[in-house]
Protein backbone atom coordinates (compact mmCIF):
# COMPACT_ATOMS: atom_id res chain seq x y z
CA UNK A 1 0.00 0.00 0.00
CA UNK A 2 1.82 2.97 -0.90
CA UNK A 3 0.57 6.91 -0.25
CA UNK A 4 0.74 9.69 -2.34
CA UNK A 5 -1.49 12.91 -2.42
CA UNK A 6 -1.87 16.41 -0.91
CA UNK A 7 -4.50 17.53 1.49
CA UNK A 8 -7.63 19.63 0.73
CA UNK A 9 -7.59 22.99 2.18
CA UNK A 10 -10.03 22.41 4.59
CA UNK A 11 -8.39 19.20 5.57
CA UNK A 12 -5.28 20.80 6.53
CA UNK A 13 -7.31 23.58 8.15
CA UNK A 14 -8.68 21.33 10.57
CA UNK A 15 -5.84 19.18 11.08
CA UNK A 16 -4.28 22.51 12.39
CA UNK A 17 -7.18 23.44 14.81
CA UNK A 18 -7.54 19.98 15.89
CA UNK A 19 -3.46 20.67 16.58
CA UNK A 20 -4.30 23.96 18.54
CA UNK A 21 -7.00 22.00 20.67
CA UNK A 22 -4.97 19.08 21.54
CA UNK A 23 -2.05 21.66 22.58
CA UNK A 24 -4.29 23.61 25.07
CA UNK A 25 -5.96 20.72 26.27
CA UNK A 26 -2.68 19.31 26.76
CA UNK A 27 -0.96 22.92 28.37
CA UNK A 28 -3.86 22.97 30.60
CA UNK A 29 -3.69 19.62 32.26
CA UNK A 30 -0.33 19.20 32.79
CA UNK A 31 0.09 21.87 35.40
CA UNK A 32 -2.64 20.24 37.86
CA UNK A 33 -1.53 17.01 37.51
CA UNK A 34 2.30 18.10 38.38
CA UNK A 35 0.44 19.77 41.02
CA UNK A 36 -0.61 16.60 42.24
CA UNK A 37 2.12 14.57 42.29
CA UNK A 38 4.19 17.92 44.12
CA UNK A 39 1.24 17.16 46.81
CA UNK A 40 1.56 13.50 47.04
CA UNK A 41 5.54 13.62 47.76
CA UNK A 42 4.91 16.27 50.51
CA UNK A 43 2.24 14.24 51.98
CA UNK A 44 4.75 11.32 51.88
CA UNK A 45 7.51 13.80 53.61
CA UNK A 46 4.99 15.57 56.29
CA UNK A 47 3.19 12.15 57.50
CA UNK A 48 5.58 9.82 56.63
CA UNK A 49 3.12 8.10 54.39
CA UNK A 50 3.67 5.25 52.48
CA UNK A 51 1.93 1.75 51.37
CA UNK A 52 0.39 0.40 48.28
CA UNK A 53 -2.53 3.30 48.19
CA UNK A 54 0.13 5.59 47.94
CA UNK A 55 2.12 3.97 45.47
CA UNK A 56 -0.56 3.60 43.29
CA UNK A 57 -1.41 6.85 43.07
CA UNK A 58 2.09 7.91 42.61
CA UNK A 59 1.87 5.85 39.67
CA UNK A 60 -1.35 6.75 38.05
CA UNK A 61 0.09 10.02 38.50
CA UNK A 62 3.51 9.76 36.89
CA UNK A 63 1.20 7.58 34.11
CA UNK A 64 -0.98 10.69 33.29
CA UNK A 65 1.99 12.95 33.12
CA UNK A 66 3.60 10.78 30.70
CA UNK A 67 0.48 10.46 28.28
CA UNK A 68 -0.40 14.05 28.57
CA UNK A 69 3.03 14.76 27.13
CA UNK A 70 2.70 11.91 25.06
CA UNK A 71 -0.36 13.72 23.26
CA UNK A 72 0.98 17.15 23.80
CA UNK A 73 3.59 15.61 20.90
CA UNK A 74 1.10 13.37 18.81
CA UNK A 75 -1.48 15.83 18.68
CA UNK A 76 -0.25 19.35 19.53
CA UNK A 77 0.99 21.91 16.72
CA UNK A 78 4.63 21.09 15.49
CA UNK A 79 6.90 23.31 13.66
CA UNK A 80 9.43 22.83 11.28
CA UNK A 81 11.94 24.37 13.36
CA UNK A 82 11.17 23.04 16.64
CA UNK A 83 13.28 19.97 18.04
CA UNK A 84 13.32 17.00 20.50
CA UNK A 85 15.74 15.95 22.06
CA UNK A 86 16.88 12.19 21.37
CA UNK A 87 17.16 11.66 25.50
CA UNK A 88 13.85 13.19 26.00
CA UNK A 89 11.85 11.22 23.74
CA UNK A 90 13.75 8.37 24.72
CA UNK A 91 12.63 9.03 28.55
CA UNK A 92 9.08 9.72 27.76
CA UNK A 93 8.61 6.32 25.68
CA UNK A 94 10.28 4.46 28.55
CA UNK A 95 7.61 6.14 30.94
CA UNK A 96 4.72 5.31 28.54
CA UNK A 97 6.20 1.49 28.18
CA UNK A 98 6.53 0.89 32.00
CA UNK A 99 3.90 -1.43 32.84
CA UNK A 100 1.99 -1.28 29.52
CA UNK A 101 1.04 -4.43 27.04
CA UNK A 102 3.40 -3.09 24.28
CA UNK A 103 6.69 -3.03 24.37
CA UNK A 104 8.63 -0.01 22.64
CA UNK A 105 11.88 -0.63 20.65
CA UNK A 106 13.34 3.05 19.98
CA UNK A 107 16.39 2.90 18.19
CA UNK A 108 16.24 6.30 17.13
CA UNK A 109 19.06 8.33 18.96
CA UNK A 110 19.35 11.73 17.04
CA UNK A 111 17.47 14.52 18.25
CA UNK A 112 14.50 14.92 15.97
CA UNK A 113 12.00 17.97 14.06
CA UNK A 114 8.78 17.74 15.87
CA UNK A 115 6.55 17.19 12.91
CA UNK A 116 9.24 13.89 12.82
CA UNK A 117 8.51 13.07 15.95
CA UNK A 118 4.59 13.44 15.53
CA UNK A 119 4.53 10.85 12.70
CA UNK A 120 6.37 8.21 14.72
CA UNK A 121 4.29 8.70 17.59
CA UNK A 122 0.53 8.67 15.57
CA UNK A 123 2.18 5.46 14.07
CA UNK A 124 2.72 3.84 17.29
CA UNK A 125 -1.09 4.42 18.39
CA UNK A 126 -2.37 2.92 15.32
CA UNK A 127 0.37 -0.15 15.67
CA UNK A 128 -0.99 -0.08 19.44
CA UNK A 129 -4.72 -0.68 18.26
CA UNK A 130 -3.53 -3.82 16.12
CA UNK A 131 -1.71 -5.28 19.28
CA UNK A 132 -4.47 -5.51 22.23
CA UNK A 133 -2.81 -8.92 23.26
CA UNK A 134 0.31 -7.44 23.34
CA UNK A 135 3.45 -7.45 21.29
CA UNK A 136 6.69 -4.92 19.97
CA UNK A 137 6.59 -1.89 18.40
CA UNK A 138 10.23 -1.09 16.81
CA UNK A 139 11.77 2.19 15.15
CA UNK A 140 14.58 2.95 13.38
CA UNK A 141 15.32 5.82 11.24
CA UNK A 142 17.72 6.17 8.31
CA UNK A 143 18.12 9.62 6.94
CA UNK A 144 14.63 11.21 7.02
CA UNK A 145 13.37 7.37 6.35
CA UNK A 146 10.88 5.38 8.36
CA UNK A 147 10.63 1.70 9.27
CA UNK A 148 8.34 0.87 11.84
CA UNK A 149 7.56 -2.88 12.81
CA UNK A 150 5.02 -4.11 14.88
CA UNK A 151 5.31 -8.15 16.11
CA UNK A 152 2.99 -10.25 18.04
CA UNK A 153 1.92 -13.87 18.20
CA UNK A 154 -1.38 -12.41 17.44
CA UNK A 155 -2.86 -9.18 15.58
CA UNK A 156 -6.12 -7.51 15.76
CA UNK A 157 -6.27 -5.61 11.76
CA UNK A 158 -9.06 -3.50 11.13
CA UNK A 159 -8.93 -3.37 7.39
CA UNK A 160 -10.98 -0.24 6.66
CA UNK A 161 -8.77 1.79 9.77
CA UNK A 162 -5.80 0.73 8.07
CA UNK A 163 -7.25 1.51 4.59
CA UNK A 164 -8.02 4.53 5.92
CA UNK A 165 -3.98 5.50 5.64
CA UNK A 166 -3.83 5.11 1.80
CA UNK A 167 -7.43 7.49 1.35
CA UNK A 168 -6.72 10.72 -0.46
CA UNK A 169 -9.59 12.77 1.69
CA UNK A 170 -9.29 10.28 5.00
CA UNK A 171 -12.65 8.70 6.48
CA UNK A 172 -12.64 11.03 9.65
CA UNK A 173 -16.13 9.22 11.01
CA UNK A 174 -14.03 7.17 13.53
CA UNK A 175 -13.81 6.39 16.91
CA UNK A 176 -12.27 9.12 19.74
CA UNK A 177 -9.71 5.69 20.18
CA UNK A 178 -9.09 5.51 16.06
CA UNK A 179 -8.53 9.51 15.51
CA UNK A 180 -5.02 8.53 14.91
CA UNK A 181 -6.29 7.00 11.62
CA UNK A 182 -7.60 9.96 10.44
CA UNK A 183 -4.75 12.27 11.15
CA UNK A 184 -1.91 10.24 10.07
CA UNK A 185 -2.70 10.28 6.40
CA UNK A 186 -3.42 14.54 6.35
CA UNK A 187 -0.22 15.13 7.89
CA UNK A 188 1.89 12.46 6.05
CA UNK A 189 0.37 14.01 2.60
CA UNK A 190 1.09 17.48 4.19
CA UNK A 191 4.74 16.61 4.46
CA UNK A 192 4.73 14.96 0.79
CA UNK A 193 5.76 11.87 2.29
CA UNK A 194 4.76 7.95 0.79
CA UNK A 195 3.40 5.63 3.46
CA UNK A 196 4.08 2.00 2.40
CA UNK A 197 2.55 -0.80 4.45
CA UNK A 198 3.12 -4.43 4.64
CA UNK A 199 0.89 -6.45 7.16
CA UNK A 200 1.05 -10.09 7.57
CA UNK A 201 -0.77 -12.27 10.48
CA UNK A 202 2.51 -11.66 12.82
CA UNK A 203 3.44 -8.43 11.87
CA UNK A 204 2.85 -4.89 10.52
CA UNK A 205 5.93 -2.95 8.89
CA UNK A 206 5.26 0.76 7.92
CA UNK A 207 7.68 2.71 6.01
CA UNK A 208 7.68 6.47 5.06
C-alpha cells in the first residue's frame, strides 16, 4: 500500500485546529496534575506516608503525566523548526512502556524535528490498536526514512482503519480511540511523504 497525495484545504485547516486544541488541552492539564504529584511527595515527607494506596497513586500520576506529554507531541501543533531531544523522547517512551502491554523498541538516537517526531508517535497508536494482546513496536530511522515494525503472536487488523492510511480525503467518522487513523494520512500528505505498508498475520511494517 503505498501513499501519495496532498491535502484539501479544509483538511489541513482542521488538522491545524484539531493541533491547537490538543495543545491547550494538553498545556492545561499538565500543570494540575504536576500539582498533584508535588502534593503526594509532601504528603509522603509531612506524615511519613507510604503503602500500596500511595504507590498507586504515585503511579497513576507519573502515568498521566507521561500520556499528557505523550499527546501534547502526537497531537499538539509542530513546527518545522522546533526539536526534541533524542534523551527526552527516549525518557518519555520508557515512561509510557513501563507497565503497559506493548513493548517499545526506539532505536532512534538523534534529536528529531517535531513534525518527525509526531509521525512516529501517531504510528505507534495505530500499531498499538492492532496489538491488544500485546506485542513490539520497533523504530529505526535512516536519513529522514521510516521503518516501523510491529510483532505479536497475534494481531487484531481492522482493514478499513488501516485503509483509511492510503485514502486521499481520509474517512474522519471514527472512533475518539481511532482519531489517529484519520490524522496520520493529512499530515503524512502534508509533508509529501509515501506511506508503504506491509501487514502479515505476525506483523505490521510501515515505512515512510
Amino acid at each position: 500500500m503505498s501513499v501519495s497525495h496532498s491535502p484539501a484545504p479544509n483538511t489541513t485547516l482542521a488538522a491545524h485546529l484539531a493541533a491547537l486544541i490538543g495543545a491547550r488541552i494538553c498545556h492545561d492539564l499538565i500543570s494540575p496534575v504536576g500539582a498533584i504529584g508535588n502534593g503526594l511527595e509532601l504528603l509522603q515527607m509531612a506524615a511519613g506516608a507510604d503503602g500500596p494506596e500511595m504507590g498507586l497513586i504515585a503511579d497513576s500520576v507519573a502515568a498521566a503525566r507521561s500520556r499528557i506529554l505523550f499527546f501534547r507531541i502526537a497531537y499538539g501543533v509542530a513546527l518545522p523548526d522546533q526539536m526534541l531531544g533524542g534523551a527526552e523522547i527516549t525518557g518519555l517512551l520508557r515512561e509510557i512502556d513501563r507497565g503497559g502491554r506493548v513493548r517499545i523498541a526506539w532505536e532512534v538516537a538523534d534529536d528529531l524535528p517535531r513534525p518527525e517526531a509526531r509521525l512516529a508517535f501517531l504510528a505507534l497508536q495505530c500499531c498499538e490498536a492492532a496489538l491488544p494482546w500485546g506485542g513490539t513496536v520497533h523504530f529505526a530511522r535512516a536519513g529522514a526514512a521510516w521503518r516501523i515494525t510491529a510483532t505479536a503472536a497475534r494481531l487484531r487488523v481492522d482493514p478499513g482503519l488501516w485503509g483509511n492510511l492510503s485514502l486521499e480525503q481520509p474517512d474522519t467518522r471514527v472512533a475518539p480511540s481511532e482519531v489517529q487513523f484519520a490524522l496520520l494520512p493529512v499530515l503524512l500528505a502534508e509533508m509529501g511523504r509515501h506511506l508503504n505498508a506491509r501487514i502479515s498475520d505476525t506483523d505490521i511494517v510501515l515505512q515512510f
